[in-house]
PDB file of N, CA and C in Angstrom:
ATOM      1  N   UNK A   1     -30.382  -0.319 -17.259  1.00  0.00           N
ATOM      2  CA  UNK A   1     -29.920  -1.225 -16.231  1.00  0.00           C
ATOM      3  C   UNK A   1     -28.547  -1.768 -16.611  1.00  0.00           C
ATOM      4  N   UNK A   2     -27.813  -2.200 -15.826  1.00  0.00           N
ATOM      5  CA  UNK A   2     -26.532  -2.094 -15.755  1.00  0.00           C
ATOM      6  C   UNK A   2     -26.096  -3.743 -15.691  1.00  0.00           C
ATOM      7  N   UNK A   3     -25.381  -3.965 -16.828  1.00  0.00           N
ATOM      8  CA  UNK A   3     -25.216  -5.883 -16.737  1.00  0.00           C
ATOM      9  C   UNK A   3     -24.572  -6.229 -15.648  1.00  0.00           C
ATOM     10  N   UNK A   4     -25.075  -6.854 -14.585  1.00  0.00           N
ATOM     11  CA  UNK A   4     -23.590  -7.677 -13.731  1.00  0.00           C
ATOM     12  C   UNK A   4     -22.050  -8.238 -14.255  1.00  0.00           C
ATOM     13  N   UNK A   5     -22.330  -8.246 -16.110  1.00  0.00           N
ATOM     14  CA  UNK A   5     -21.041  -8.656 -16.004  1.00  0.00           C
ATOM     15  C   UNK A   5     -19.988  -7.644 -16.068  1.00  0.00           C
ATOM     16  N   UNK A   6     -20.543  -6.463 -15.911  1.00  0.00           N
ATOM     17  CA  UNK A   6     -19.826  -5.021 -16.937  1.00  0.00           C
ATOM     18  C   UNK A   6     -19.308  -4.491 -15.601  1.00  0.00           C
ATOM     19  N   UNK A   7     -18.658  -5.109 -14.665  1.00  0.00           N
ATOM     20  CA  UNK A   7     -18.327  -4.147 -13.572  1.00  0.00           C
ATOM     21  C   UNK A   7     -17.000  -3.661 -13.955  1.00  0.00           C
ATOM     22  N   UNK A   8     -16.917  -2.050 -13.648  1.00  0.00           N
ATOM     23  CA  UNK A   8     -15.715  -1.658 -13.981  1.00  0.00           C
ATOM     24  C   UNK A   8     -14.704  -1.573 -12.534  1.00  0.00           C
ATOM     25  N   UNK A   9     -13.052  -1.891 -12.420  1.00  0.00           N
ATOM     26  CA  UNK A   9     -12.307  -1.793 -11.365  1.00  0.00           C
ATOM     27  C   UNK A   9     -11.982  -0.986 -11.427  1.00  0.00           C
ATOM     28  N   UNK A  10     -12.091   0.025 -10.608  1.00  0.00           N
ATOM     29  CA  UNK A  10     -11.397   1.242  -9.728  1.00  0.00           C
ATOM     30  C   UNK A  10      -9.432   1.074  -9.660  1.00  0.00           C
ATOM     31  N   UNK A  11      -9.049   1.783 -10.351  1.00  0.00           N
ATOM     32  CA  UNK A  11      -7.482   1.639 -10.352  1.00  0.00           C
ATOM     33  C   UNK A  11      -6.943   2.132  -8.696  1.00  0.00           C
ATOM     34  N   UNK A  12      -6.329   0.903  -8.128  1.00  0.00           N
ATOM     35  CA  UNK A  12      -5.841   1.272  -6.596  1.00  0.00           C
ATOM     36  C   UNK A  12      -5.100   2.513  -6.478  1.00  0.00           C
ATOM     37  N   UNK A  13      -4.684   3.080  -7.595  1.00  0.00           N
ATOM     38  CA  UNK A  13      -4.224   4.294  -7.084  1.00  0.00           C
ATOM     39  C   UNK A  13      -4.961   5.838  -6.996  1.00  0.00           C
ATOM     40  N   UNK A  14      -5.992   5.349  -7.890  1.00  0.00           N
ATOM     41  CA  UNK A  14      -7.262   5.897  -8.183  1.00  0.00           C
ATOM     42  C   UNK A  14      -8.318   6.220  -6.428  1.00  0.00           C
ATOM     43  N   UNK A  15      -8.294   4.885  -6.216  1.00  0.00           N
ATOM     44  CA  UNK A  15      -8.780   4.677  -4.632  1.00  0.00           C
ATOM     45  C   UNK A  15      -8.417   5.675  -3.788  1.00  0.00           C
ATOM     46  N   UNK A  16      -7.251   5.035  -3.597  1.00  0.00           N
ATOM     47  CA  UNK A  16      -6.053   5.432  -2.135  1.00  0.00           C
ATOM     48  C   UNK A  16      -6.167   7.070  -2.429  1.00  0.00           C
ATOM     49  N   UNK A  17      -6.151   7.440  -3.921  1.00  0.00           N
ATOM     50  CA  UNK A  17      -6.334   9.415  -3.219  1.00  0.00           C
ATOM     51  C   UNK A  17      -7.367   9.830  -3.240  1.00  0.00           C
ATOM     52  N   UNK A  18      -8.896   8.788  -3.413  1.00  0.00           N
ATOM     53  CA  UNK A  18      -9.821   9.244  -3.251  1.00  0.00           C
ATOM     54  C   UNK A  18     -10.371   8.979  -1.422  1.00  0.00           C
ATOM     55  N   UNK A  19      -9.449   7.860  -1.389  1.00  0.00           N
ATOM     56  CA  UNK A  19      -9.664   7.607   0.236  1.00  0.00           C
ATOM     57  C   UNK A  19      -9.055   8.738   1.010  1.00  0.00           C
ATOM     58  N   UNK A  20      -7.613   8.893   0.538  1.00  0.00           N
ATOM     59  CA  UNK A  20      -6.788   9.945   1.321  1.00  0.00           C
ATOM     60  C   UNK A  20      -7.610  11.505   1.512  1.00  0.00           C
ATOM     61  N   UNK A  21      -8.232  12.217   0.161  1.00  0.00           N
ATOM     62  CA  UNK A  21      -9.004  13.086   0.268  1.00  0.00           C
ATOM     63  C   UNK A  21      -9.798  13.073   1.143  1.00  0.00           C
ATOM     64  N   UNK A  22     -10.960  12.285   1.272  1.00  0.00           N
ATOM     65  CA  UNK A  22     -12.248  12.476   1.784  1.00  0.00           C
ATOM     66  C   UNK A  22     -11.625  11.930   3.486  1.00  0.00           C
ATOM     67  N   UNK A  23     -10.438  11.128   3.990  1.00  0.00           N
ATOM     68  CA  UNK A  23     -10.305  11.387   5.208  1.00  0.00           C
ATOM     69  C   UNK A  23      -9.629  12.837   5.484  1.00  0.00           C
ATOM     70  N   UNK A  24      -8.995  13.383   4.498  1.00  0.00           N
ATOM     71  CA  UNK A  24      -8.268  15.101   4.801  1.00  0.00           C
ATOM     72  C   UNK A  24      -9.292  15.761   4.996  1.00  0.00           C
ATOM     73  N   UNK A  25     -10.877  15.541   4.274  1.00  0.00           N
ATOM     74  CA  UNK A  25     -11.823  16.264   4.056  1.00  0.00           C
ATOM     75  C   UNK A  25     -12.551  16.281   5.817  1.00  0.00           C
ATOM     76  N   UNK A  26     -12.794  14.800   5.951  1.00  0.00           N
ATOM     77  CA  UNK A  26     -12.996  14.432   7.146  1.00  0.00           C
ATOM     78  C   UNK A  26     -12.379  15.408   8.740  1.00  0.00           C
ATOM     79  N   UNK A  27     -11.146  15.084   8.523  1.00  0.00           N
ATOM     80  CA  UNK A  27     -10.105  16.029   9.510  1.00  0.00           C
ATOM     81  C   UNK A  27     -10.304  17.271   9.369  1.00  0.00           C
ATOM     82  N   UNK A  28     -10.758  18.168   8.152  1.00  0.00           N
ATOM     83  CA  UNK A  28     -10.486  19.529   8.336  1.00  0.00           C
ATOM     84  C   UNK A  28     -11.999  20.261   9.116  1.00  0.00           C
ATOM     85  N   UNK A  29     -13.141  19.323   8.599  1.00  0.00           N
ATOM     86  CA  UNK A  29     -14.332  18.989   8.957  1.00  0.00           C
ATOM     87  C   UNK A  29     -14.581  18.778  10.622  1.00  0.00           C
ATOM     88  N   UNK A  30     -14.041  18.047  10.871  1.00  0.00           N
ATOM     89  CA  UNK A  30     -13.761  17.999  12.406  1.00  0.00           C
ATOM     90  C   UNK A  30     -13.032  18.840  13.744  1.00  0.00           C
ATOM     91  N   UNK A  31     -11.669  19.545  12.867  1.00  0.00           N
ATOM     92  CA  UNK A  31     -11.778  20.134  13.881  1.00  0.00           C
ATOM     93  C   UNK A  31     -12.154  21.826  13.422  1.00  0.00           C
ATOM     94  N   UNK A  32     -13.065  22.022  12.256  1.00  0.00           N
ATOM     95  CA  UNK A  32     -13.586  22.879  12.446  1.00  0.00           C
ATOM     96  C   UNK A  32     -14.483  23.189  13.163  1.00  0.00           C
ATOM     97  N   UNK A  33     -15.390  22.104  13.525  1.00  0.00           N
ATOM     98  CA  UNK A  33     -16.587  21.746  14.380  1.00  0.00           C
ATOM     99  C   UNK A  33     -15.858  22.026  15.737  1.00  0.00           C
ATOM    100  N   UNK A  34     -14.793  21.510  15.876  1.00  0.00           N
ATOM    101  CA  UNK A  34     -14.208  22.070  17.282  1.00  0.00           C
ATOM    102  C   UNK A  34     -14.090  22.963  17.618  1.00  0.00           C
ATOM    103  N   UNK A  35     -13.467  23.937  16.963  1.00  0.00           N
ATOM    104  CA  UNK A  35     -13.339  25.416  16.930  1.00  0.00           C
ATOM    105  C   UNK A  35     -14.669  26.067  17.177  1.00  0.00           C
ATOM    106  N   UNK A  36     -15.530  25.908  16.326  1.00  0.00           N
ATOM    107  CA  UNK A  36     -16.978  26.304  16.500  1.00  0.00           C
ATOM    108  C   UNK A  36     -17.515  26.138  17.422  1.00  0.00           C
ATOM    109  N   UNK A  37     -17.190  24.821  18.418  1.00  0.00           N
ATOM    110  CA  UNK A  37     -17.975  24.253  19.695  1.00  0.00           C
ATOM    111  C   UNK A  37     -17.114  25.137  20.655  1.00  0.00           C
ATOM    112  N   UNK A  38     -15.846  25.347  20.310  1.00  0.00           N
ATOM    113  CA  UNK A  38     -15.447  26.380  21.663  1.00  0.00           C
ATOM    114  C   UNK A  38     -15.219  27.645  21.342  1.00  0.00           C
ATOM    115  N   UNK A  39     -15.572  27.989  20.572  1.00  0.00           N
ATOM    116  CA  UNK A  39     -16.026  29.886  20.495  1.00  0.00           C
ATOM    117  C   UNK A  39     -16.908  30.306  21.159  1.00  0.00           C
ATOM    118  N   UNK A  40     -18.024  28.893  20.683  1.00  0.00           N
ATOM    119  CA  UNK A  40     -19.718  29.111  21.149  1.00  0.00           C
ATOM    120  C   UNK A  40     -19.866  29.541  22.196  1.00  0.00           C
ATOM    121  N   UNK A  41     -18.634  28.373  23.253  1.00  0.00           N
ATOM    122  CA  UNK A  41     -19.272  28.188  24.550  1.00  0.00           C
ATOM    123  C   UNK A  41     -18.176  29.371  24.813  1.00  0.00           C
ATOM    124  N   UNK A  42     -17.591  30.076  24.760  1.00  0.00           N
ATOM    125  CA  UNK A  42     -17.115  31.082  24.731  1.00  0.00           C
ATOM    126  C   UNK A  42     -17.682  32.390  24.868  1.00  0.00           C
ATOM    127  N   UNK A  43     -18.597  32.526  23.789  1.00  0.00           N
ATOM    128  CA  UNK A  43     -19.588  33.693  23.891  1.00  0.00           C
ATOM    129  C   UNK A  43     -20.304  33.941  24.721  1.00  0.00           C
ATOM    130  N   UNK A  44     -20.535  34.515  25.707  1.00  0.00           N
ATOM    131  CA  UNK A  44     -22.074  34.769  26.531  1.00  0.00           C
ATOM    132  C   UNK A  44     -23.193  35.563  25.463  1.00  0.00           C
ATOM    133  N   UNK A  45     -24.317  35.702  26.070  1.00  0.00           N
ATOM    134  CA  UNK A  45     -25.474  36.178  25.413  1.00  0.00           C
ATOM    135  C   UNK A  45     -26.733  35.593  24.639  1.00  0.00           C
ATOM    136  N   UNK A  46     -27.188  36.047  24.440  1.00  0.00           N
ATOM    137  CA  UNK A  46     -28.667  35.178  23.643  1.00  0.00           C
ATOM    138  C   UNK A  46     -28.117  34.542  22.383  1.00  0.00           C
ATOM    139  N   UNK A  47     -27.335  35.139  21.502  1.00  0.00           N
ATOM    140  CA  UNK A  47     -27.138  34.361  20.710  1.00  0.00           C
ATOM    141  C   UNK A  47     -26.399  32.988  20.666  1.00  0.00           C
ATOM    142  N   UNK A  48     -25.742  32.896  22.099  1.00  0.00           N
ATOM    143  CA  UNK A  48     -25.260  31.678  22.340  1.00  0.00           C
ATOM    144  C   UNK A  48     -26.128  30.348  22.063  1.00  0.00           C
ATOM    145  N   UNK A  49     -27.689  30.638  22.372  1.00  0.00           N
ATOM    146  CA  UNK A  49     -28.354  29.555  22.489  1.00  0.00           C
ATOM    147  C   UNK A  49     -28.684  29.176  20.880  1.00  0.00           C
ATOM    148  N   UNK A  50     -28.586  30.020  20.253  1.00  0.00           N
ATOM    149  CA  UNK A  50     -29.069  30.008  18.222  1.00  0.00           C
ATOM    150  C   UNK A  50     -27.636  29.353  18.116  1.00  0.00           C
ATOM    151  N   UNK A  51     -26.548  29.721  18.350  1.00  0.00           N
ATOM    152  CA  UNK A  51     -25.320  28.814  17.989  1.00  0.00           C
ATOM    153  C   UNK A  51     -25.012  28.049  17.866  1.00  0.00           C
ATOM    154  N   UNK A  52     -25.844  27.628  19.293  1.00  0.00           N
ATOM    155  CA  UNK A  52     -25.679  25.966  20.199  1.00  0.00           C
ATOM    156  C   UNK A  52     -26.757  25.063  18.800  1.00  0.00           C
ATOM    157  N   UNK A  53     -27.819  25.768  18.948  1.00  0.00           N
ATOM    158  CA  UNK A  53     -28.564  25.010  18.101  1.00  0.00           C
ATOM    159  C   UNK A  53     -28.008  25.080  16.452  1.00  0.00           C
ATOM    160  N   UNK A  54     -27.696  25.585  16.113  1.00  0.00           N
ATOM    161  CA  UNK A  54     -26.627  25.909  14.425  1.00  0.00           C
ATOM    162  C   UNK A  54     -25.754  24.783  14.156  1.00  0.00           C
ATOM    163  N   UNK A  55     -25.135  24.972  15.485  1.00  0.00           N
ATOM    164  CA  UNK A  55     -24.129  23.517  15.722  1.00  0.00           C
ATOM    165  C   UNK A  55     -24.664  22.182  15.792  1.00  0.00           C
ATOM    166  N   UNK A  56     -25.827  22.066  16.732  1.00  0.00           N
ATOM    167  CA  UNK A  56     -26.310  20.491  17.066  1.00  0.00           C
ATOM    168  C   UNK A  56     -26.576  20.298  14.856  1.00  0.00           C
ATOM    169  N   UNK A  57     -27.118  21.147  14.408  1.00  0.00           N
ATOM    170  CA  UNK A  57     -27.923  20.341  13.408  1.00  0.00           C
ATOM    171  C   UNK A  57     -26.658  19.889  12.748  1.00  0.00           C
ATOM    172  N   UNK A  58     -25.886  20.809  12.329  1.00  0.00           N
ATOM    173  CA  UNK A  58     -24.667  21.299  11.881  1.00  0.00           C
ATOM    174  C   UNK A  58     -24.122  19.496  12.052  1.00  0.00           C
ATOM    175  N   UNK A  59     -23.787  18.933  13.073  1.00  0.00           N
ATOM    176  CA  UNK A  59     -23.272  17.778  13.536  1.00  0.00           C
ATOM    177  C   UNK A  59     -24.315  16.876  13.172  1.00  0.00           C
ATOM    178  N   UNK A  60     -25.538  16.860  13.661  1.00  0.00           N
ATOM    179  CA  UNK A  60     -26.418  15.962  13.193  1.00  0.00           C
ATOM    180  C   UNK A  60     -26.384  15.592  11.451  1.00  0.00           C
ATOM    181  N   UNK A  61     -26.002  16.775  10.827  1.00  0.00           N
ATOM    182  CA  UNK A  61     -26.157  16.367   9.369  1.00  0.00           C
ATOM    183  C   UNK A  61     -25.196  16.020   8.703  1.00  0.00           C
ATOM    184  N   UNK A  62     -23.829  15.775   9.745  1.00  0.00           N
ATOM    185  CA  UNK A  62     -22.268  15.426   9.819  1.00  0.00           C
ATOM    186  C   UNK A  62     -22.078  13.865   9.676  1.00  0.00           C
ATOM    187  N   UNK A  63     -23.266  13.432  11.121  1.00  0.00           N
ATOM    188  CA  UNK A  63     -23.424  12.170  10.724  1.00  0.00           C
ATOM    189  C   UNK A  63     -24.108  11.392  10.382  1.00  0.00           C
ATOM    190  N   UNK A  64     -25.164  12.265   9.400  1.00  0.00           N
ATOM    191  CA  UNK A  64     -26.182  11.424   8.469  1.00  0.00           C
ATOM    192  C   UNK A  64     -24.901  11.242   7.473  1.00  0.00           C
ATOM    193  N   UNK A  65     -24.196  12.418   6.827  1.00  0.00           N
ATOM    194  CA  UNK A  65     -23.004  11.886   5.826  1.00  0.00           C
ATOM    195  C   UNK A  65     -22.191  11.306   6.160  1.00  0.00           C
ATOM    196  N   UNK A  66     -22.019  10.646   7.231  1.00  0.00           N
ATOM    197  CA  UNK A  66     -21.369   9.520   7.724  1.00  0.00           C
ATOM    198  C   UNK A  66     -21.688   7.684   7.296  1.00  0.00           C
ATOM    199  N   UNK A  67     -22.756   7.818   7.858  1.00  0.00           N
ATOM    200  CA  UNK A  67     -24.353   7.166   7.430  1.00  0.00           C
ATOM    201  C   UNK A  67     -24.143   6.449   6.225  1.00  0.00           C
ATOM    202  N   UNK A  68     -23.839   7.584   5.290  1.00  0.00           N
ATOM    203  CA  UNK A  68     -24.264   7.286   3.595  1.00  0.00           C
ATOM    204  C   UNK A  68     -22.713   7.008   2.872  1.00  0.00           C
ATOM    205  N   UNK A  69     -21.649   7.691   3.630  1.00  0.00           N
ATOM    206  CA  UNK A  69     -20.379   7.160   3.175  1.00  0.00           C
ATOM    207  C   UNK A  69     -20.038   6.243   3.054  1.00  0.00           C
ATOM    208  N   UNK A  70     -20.324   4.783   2.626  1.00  0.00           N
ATOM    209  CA  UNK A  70     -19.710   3.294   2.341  1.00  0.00           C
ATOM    210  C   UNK A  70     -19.307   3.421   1.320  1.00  0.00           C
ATOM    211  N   UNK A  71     -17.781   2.857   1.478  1.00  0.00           N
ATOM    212  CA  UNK A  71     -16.814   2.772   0.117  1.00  0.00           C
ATOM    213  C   UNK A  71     -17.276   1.574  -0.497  1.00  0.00           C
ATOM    214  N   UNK A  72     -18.058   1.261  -1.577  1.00  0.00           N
ATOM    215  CA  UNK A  72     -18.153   0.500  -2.675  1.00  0.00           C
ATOM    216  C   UNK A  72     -16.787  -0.327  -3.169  1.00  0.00           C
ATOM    217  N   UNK A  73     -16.513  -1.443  -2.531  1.00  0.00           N
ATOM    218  CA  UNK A  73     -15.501  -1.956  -3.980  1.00  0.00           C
ATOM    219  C   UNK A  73     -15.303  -2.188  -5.362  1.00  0.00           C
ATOM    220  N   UNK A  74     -16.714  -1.885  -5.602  1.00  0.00           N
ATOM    221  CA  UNK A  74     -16.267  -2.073  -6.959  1.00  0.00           C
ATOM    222  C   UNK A  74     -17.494  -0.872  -7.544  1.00  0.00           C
ATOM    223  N   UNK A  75     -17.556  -0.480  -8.937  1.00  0.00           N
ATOM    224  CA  UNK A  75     -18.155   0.147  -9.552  1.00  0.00           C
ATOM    225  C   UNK A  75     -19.111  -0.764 -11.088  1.00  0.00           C
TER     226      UNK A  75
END
């Protein structure tokens, strides 16, 4: 167990490119999902409907890690 007094600070510059990453990560994440959502609907055929569904979870599990992303101030 971990003392309350032992908190260690995160160096702000340390932060800012861990923030900057994970929103680049965010963006590349997003409009890949875009791309994917309009190919889909792009395609005709049966497999359109396995796509559609590939995608919903695909997004659904986009924003459970949304969910769980809270930046901590401190460590």
């Amino acid at each position: 167990m971990m003392d309350q007094k032992m908190k260690m600070e995160v160096p702000a510059q340390i932060r800012e490119f861990a923030e900057t990453s994970v929103e680049q990560a965010e963006k590349a994440i997003s409009s890949f999902m875009e791309s994917a959502s309009k190919s889909v609907a792009m395609v005709p055929g049966p497999m359109t409907d396995v796509a559609k569904q590939t995608l919903a979870i695909t997004v659904t599990a986009s924003a459970g890690k949304d969910a769980l992303s809270e930046k901590p101030e401190t460590i």
